[in-house]
Protein backbone atom coordinates (compact mmCIF):
# COMPACT_ATOMS: atom_id res chain seq x y z
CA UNK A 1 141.48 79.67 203.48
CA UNK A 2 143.44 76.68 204.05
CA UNK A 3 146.89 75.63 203.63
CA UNK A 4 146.31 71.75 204.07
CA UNK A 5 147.06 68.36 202.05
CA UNK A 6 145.34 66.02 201.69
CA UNK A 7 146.58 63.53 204.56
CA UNK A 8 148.20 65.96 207.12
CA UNK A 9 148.50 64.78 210.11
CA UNK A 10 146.80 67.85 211.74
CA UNK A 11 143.16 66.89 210.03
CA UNK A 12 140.48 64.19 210.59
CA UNK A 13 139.54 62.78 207.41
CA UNK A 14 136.92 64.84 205.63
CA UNK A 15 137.18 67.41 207.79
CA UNK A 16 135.62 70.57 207.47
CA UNK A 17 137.49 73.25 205.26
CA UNK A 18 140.13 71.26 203.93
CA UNK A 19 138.82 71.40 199.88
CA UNK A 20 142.42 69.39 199.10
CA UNK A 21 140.72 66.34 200.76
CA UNK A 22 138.37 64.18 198.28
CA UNK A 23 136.47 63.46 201.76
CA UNK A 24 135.59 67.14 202.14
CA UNK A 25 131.75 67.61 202.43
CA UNK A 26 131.74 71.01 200.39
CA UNK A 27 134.01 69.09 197.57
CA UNK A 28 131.56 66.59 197.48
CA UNK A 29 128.50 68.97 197.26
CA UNK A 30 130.36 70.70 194.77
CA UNK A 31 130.50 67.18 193.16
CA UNK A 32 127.22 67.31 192.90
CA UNK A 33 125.95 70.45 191.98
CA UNK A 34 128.44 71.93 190.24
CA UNK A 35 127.38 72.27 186.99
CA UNK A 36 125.07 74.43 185.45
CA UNK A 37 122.49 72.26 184.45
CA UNK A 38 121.69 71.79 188.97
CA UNK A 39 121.88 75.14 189.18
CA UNK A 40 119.02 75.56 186.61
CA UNK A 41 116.89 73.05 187.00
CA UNK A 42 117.16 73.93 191.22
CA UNK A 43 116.20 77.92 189.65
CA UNK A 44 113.44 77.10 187.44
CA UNK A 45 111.73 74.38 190.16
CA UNK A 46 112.66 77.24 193.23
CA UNK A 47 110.29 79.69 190.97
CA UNK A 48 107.59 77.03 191.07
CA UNK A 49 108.15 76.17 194.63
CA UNK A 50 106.12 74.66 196.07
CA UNK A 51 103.87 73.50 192.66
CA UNK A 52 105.22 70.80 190.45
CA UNK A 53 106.77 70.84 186.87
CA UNK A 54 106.58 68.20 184.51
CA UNK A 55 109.23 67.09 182.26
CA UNK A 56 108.41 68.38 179.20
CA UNK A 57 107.99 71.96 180.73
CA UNK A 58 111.27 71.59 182.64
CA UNK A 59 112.43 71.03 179.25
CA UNK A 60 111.00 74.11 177.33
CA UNK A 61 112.08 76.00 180.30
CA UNK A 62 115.92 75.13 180.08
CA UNK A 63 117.12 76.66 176.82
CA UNK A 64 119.87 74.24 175.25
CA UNK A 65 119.23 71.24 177.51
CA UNK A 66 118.98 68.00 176.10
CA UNK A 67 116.23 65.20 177.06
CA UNK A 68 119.20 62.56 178.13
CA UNK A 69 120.91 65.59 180.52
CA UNK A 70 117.64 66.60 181.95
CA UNK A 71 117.12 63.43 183.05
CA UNK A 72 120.24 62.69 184.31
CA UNK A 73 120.72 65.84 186.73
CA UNK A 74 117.04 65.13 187.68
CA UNK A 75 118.02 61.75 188.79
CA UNK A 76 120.82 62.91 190.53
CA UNK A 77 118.97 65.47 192.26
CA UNK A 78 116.17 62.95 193.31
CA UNK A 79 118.82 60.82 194.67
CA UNK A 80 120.27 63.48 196.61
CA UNK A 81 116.91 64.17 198.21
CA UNK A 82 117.01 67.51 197.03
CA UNK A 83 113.78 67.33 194.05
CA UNK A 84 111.26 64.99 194.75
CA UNK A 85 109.46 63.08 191.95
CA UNK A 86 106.05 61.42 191.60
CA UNK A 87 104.55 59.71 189.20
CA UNK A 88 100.81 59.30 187.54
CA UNK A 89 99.85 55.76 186.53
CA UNK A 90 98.11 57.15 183.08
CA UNK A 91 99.13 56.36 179.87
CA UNK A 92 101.89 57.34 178.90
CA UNK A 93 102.92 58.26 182.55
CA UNK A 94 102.90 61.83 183.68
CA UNK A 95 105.75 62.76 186.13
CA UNK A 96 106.53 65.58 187.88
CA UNK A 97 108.86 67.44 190.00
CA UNK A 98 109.41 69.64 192.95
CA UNK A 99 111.80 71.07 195.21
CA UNK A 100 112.35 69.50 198.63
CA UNK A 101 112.65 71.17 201.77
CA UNK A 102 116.60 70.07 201.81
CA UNK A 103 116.32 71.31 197.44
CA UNK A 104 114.47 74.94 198.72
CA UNK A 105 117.40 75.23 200.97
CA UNK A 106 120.34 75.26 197.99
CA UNK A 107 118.51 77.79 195.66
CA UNK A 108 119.53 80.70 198.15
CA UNK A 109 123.26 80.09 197.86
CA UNK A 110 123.24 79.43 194.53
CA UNK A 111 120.65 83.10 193.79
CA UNK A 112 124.03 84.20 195.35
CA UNK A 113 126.49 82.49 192.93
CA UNK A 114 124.14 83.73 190.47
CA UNK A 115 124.21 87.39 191.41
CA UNK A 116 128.05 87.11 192.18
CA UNK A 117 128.53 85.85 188.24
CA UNK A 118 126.29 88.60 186.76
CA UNK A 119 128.29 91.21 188.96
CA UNK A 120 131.79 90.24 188.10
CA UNK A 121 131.67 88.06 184.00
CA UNK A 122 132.38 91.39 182.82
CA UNK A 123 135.22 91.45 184.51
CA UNK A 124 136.57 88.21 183.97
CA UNK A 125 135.83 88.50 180.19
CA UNK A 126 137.88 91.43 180.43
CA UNK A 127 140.77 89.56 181.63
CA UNK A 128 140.34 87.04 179.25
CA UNK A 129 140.19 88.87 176.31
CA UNK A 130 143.69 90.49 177.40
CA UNK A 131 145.23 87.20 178.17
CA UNK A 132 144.26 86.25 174.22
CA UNK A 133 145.46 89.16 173.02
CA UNK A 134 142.28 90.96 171.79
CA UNK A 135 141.30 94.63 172.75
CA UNK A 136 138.91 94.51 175.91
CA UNK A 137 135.48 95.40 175.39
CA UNK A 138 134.30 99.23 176.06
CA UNK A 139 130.94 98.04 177.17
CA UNK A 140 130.08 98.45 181.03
């Protein structure tokens, strides 16, 4: 845990641990891949690993993703070296996707985010539903 601001005099900019700071690498990762569409395009590609998806199936394996946001986190990832992407010259072009070494790497923590979420929702909705003012659920 840390206690820190953001330009104490005690820490070297971007140092380790110190979330306050904008220069933080795990703030920055969590830039990055931070929102759900990452974590389930980094799922669905770690379950191909190490074959290739194309687009469309990327697509009809996302439920509720649009075209535009599909191709913007796969961008992203590409840029962060985490997917890799290659292209066929045929008409129109087929392109297709894979998991990096660096990609492979992230879908372990994030299996854990994933297990820590299924393990606890119930227990946040919980909470939830008493800080609105409804009756909890009796399901668990």
């Amino acid at each position: 845990m840390t206690t820190s601001r953001p330009g104490d005099p005690g820490r070297r900019p971007g140092e380790r641990g110190d979330l306050l700071d904008p220069r933080c690498p795990v703030r920055q990762l969590l830039d990055r891949i931070g929102t759900k569409w990452t974590s389930m395009v980094v799922k669905v590609l770690a379950e191909e690993a190490p074959d290739e998806l194309r687009f469309a199936e990327l697509r009809r394996r996302i439920p509720g993703i649009s075209q535009k946001m599909l191709s913007v986190t796969l961008q992203s990832l590409v840029r962060d070296g985490l997917v890799a992407r290659r292209v066929e010259p045929t008409v129109p072009p087929a392109v297709h996707y894979r998991l990096t070494e660096l990609g492979l790497s992230l879908e372990r923590p994030l299996s854990a985010l994933r297990v820590w979420a299924e393990t606890h929702m119930p227990e946040i909705d919980r909470s939830n539903q008493l800080a609105d003012g409804s009756p909890p659920d009796s399901e668990d």
